[in-house]
C-alpha atoms as a PDB file:
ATOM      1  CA  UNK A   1     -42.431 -25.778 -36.015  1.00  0.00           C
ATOM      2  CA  UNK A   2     -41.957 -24.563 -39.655  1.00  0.00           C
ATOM      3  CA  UNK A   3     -39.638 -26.879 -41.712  1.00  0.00           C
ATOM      4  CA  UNK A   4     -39.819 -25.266 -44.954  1.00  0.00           C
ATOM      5  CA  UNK A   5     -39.065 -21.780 -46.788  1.00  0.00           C
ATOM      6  CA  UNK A   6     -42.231 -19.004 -46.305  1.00  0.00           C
ATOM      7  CA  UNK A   7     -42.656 -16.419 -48.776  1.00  0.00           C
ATOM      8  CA  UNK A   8     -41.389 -13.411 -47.537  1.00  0.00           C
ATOM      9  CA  UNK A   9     -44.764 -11.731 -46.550  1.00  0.00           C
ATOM     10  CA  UNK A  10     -45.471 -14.466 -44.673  1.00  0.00           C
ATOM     11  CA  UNK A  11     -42.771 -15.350 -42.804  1.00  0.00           C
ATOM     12  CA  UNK A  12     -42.425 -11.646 -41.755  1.00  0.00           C
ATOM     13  CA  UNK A  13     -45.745 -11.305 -40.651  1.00  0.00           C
ATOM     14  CA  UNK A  14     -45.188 -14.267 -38.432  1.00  0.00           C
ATOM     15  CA  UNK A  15     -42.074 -12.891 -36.986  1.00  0.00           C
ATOM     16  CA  UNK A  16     -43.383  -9.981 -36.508  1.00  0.00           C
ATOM     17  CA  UNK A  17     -45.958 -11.479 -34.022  1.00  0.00           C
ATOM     18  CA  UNK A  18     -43.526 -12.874 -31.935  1.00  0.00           C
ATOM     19  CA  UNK A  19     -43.540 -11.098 -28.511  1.00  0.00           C
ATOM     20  CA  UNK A  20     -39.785 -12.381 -28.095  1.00  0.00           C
ATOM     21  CA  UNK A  21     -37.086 -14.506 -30.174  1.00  0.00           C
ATOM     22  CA  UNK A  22     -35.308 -16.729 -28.371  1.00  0.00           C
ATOM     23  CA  UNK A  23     -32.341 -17.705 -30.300  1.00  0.00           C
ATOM     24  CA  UNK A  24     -29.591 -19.353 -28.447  1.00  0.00           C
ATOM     25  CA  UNK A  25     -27.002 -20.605 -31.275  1.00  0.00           C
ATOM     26  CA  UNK A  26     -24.058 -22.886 -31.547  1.00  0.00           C
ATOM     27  CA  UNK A  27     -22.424 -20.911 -34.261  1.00  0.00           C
ATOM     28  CA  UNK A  28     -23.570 -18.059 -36.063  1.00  0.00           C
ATOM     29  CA  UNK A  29     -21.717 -15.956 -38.604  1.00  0.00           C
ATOM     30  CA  UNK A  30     -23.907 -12.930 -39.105  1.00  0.00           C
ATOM     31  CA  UNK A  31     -27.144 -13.771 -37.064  1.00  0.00           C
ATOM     32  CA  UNK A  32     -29.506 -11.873 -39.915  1.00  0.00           C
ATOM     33  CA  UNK A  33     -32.872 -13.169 -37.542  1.00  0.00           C
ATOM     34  CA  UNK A  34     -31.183 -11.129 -34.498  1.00  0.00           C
ATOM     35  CA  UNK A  35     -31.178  -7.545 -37.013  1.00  0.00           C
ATOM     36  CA  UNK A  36     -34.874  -8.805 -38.090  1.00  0.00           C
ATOM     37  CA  UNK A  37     -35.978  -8.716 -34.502  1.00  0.00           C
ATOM     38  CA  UNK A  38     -34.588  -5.441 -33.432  1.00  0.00           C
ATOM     39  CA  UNK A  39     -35.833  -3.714 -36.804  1.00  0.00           C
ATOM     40  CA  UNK A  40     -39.279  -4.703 -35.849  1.00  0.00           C
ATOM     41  CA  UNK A  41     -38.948  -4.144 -32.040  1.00  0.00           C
ATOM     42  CA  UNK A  42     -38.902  -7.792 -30.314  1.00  0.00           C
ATOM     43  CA  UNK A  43     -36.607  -8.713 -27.362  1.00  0.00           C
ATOM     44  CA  UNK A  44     -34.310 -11.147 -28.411  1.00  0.00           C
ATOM     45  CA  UNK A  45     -32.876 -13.866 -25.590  1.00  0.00           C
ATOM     46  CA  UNK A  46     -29.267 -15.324 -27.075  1.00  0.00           C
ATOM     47  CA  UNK A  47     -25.838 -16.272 -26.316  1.00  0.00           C
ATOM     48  CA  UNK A  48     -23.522 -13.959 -24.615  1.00  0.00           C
ATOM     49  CA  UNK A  49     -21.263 -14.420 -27.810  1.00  0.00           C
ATOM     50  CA  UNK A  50     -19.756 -12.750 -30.952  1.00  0.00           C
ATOM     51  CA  UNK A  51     -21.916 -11.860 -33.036  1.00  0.00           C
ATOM     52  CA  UNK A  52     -24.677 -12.148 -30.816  1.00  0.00           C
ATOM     53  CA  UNK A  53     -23.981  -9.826 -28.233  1.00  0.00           C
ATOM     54  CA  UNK A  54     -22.784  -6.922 -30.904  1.00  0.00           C
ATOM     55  CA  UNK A  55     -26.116  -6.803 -31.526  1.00  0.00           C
ATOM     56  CA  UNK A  56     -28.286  -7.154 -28.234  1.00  0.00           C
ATOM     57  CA  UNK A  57     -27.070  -5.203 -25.220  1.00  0.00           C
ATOM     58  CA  UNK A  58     -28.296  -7.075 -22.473  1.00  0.00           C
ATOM     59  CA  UNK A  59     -30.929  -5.841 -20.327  1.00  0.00           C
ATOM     60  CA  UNK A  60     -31.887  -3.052 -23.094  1.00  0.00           C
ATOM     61  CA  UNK A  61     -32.575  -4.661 -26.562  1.00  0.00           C
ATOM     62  CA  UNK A  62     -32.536  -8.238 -24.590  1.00  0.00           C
ATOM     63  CA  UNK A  63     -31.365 -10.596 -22.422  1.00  0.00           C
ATOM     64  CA  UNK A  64     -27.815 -12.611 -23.100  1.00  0.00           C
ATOM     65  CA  UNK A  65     -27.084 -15.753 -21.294  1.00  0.00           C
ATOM     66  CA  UNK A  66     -23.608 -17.254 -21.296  1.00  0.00           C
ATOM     67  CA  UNK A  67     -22.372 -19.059 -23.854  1.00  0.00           C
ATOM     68  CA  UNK A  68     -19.906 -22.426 -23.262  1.00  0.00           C
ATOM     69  CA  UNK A  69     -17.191 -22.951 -25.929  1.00  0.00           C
ATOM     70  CA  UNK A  70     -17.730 -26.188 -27.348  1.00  0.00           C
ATOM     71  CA  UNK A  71     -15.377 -26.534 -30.459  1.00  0.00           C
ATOM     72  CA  UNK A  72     -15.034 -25.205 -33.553  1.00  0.00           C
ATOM     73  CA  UNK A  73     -17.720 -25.320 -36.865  1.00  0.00           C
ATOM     74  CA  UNK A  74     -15.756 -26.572 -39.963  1.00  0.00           C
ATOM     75  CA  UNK A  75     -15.921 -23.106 -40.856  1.00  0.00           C
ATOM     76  CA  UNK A  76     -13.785 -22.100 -38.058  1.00  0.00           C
ATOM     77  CA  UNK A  77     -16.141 -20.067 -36.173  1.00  0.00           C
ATOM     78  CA  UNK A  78     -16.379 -20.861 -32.726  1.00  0.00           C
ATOM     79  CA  UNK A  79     -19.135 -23.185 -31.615  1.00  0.00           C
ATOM     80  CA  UNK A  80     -20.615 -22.543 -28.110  1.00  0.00           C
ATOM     81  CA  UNK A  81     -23.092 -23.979 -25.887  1.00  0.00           C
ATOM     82  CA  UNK A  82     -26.260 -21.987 -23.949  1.00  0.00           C
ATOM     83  CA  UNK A  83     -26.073 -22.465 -20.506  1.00  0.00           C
ATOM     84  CA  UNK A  84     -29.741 -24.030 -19.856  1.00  0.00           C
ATOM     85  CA  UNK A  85     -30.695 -22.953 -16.657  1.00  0.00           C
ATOM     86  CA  UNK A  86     -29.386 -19.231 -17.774  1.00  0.00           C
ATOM     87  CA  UNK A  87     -31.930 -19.791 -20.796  1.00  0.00           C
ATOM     88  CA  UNK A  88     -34.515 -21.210 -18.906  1.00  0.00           C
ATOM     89  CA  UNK A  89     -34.280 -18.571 -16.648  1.00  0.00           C
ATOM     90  CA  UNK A  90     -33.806 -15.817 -19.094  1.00  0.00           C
ATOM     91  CA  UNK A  91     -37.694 -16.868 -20.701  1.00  0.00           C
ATOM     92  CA  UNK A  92     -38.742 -16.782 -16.965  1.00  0.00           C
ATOM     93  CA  UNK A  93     -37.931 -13.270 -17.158  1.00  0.00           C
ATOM     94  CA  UNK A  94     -39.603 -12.127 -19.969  1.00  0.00           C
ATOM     95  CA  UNK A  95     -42.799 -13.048 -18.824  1.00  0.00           C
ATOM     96  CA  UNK A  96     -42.876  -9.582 -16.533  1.00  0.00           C
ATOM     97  CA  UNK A  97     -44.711  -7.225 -19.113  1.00  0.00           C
ATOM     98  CA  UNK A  98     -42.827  -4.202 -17.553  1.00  0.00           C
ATOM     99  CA  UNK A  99     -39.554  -6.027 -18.409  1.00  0.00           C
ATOM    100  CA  UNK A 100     -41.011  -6.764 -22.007  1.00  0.00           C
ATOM    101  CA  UNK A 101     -41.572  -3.505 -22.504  1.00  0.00           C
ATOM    102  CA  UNK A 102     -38.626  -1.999 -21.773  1.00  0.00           C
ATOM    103  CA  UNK A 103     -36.732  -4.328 -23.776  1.00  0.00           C
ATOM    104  CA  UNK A 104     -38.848  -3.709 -27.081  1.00  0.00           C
ATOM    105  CA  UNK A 105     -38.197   0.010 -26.343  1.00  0.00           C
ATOM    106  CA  UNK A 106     -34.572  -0.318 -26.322  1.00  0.00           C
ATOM    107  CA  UNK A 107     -34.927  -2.648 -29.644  1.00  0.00           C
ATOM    108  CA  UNK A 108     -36.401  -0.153 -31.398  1.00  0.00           C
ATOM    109  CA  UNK A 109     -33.862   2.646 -30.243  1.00  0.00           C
ATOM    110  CA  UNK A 110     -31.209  -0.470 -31.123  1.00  0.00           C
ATOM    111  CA  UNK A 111     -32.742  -0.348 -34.584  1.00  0.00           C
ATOM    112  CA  UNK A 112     -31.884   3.432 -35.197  1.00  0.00           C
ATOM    113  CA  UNK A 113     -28.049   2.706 -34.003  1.00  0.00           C
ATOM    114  CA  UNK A 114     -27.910  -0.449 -36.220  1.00  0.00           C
ATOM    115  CA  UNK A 115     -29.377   0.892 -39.532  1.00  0.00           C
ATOM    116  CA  UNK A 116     -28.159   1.818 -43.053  1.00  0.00           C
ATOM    117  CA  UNK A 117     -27.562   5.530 -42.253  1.00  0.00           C
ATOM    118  CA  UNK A 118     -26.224   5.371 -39.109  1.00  0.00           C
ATOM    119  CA  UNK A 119     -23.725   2.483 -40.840  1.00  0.00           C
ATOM    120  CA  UNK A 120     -22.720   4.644 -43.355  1.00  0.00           C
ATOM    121  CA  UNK A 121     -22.542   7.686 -41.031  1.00  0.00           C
ATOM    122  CA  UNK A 122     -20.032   5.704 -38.946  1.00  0.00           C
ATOM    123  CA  UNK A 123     -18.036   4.275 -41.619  1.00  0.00           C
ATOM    124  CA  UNK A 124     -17.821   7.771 -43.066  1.00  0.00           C
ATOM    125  CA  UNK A 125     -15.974   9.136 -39.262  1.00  0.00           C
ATOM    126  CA  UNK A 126     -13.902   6.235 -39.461  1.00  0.00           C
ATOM    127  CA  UNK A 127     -12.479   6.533 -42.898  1.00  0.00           C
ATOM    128  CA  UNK A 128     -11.887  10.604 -42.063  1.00  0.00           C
ATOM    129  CA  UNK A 129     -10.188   9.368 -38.954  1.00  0.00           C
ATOM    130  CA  UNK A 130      -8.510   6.952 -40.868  1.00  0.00           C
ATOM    131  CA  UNK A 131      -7.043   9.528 -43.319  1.00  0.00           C
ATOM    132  CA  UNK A 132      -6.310  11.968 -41.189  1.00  0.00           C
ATOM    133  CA  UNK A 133      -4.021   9.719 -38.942  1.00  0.00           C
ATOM    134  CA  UNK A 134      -1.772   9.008 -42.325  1.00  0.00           C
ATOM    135  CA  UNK A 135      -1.722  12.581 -43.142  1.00  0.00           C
END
């Protein structure tokens, strides 16, 4: 367990070792360690929940396991609960290699859809859309 800050270089080279990240959350707001993973390839196992599952598409980039509302954070984002034995049996999964494989493979085609160009690319359509529709 790692309780303080890493410089960057090292905390990237120990993420990037990881052969999965298994982040269920309570709350998150942007989920930056879920874009980390799928820039550098790794299956990621998380909550069947916004933002989490905008991110991984279950059974290609990784493996999403429901979620159980459970209040609110004093930010107002909604605070939810992993189901355990989903989780638990989510892990199980990735043990297959084949599995593991195909789910880094989608990460790193998840990487392409997620990144700057394609984000700017897509904002682009949508503000031409945008325009023409109040034309």
């Amino acid at each position: 367990m790692i309780t303080d800050d890493l410089p960057t270089t090292e905390y990237m080279q120990l993420f990037a070792s990881a052969q999965a990240i298994i982040a269920p959350s309570r709350w998150e707001g942007l989920g930056l360690h879920l874009y980390e993973a799928t820039a550098l390839g790794i299956p990621i196992v998380t909550n069947d929940n916004p933002p989490m599952n905008e991110i991984v598409i279950d059974g290609h980039n990784g493996l999403l396991v429901p979620g159980i509302e459970d209040g609110k954070a004093r930010s107002g984002i909604t605070a939810y609960r992993p189901d355990v034995a989903a989780l638990t049996a989510a892990i199980e999964r990735l043990r297959d290699p084949g599995l593991r494989a195909q789910l880094q493979a989608g990460a790193l085609e998840r990487r392409n859809e997620l990144s700057w160009e394609q984000t700017v690319s897509d904002l682009g359509a949508l503000l031409e859309t945008v325009s023409a529709e109040q034309r």
